[in-house]
C-alpha atoms as a PDB file:
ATOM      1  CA  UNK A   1       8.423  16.272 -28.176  1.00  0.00           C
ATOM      2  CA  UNK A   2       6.656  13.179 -27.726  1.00  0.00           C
ATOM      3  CA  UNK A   3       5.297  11.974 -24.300  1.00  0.00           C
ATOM      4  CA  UNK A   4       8.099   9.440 -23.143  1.00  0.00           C
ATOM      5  CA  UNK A   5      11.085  11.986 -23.642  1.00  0.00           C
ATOM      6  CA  UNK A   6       8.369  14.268 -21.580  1.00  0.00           C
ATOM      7  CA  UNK A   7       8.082  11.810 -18.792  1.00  0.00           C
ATOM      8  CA  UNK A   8      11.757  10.681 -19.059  1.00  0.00           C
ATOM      9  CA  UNK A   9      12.981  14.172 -18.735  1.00  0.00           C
ATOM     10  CA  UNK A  10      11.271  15.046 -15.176  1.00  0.00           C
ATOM     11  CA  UNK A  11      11.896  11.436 -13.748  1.00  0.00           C
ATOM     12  CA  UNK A  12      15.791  13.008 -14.569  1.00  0.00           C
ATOM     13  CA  UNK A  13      14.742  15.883 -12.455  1.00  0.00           C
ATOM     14  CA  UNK A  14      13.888  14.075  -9.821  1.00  0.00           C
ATOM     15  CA  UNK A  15       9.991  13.169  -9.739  1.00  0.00           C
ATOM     16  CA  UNK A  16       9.589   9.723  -9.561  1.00  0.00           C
ATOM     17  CA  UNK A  17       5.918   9.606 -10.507  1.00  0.00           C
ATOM     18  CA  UNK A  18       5.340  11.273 -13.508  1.00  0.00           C
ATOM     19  CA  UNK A  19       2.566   9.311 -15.937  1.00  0.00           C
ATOM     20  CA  UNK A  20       0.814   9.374 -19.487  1.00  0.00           C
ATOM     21  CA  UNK A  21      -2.420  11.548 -18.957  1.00  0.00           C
ATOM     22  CA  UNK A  22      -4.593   8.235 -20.528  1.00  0.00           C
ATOM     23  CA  UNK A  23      -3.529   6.623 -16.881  1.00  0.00           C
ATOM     24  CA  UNK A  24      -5.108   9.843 -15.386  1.00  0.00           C
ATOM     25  CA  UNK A  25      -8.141  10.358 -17.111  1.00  0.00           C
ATOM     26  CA  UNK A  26      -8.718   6.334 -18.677  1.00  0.00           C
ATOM     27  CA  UNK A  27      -8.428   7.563 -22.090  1.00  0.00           C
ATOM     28  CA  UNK A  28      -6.373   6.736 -24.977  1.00  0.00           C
ATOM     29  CA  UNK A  29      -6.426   9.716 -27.506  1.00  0.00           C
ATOM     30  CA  UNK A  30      -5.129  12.048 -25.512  1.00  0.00           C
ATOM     31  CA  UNK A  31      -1.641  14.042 -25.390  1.00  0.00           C
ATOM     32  CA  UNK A  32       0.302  14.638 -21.746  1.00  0.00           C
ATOM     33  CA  UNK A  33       1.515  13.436 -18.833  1.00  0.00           C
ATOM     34  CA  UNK A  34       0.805  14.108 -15.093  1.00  0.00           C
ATOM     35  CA  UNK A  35       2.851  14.224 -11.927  1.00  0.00           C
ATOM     36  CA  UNK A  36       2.108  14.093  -8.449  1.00  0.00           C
ATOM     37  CA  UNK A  37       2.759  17.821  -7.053  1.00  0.00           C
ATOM     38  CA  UNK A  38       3.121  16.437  -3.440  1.00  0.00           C
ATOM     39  CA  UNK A  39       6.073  14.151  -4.319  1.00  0.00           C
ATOM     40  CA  UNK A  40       7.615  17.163  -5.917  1.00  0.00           C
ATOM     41  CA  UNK A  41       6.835  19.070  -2.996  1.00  0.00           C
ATOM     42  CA  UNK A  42       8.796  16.571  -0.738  1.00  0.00           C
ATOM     43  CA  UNK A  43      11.817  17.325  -2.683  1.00  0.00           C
ATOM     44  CA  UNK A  44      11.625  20.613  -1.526  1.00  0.00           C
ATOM     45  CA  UNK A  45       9.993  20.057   1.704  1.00  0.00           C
ATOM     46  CA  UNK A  46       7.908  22.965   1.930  1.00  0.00           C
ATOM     47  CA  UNK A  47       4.448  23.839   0.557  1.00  0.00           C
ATOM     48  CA  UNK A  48       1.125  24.877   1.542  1.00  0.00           C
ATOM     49  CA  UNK A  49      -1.780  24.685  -0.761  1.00  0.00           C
ATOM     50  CA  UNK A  50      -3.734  27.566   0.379  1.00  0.00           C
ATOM     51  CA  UNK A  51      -0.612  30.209   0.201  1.00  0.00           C
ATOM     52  CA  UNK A  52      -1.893  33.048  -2.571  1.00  0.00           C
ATOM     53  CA  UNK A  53      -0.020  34.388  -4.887  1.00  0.00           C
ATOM     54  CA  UNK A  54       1.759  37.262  -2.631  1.00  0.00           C
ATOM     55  CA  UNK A  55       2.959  34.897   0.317  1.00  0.00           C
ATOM     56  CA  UNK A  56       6.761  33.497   0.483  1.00  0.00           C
ATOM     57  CA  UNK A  57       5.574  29.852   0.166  1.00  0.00           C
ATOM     58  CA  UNK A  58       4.080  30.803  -3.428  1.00  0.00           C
ATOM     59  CA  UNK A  59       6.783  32.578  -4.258  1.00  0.00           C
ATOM     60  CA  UNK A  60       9.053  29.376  -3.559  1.00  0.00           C
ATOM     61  CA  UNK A  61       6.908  26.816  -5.160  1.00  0.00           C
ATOM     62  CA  UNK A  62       7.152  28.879  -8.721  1.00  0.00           C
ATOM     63  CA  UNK A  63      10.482  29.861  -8.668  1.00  0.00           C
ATOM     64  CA  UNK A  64      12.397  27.580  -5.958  1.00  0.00           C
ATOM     65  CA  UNK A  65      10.324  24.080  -7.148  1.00  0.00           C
ATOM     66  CA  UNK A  66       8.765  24.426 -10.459  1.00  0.00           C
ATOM     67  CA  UNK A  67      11.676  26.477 -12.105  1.00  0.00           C
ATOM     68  CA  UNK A  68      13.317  23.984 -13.495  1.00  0.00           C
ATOM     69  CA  UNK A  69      10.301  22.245 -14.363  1.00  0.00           C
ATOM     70  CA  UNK A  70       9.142  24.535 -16.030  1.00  0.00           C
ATOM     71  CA  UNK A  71      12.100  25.559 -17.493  1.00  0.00           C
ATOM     72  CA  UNK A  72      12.470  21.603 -19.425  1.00  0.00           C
ATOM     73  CA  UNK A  73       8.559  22.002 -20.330  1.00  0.00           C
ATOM     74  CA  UNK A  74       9.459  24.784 -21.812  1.00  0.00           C
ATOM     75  CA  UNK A  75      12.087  24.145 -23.872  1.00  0.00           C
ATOM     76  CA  UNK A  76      10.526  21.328 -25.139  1.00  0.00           C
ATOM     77  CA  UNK A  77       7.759  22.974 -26.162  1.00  0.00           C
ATOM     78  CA  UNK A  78       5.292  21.879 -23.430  1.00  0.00           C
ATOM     79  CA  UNK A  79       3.053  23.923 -20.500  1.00  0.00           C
ATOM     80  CA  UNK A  80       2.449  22.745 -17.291  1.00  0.00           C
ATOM     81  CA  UNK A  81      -0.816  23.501 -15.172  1.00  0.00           C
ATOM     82  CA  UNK A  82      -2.285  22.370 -11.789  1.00  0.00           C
ATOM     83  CA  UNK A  83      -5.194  19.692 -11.721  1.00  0.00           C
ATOM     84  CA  UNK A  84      -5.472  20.106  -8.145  1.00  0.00           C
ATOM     85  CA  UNK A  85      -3.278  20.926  -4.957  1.00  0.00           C
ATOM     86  CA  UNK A  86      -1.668  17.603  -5.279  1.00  0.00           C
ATOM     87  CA  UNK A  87      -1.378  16.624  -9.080  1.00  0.00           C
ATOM     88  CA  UNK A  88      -0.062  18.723 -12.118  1.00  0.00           C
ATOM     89  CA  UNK A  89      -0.529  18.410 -15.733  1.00  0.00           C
ATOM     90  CA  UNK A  90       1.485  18.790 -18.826  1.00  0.00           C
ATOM     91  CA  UNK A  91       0.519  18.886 -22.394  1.00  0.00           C
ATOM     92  CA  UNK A  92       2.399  19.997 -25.635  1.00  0.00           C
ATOM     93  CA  UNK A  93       1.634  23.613 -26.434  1.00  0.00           C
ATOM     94  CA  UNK A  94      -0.526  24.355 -29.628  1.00  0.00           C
ATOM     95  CA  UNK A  95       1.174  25.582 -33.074  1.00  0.00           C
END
């Protein structure tokens, strides 16, 4: 699915600043987009960077926050992945 139906699709989720990866990275050949993590984290108004993967916070993040994120990505044929604690990126996944 190309980029703009990508970045179209999560503003309709809710994240208002989701971008084409070139803005990220000052590039032009590239294929993506990026969000900011602590917007989306404001929608659900809990996170903590530093939780590992066994604590309640981590456990809400995946499957309270990024569900349904994930769950467009998906069916669109995409991945997501964090950058850092405060940015995510998504990119088509490979044939």
């Amino acid at each position: 699915m190309e980029t703009k139906y990508i970045i179209e699709g999560l503003k309709g989720l809710g994240l208002e600043h989701v971008k084409d990866i070139n803005e990220f990275f000052d590039s032009e050949d590239m294929v993506g987009v990026w969000f900011s993590g602590e917007q989306a984290v404001d929608m659900l108004e809990v996170y903590n960077p530093y939780w590992d993967e066994t604590s309640s916070g981590y456990t809400i993040w995946l499957d309270g926050l990024l569900a349904p994120i994930e769950r467009f990505l998906d069916a669109s044929g995409w991945y997501w992945e964090p950058y850092d604690s405060g940015t995510i990126h998504a990119y088509p996944m490979e044939d």
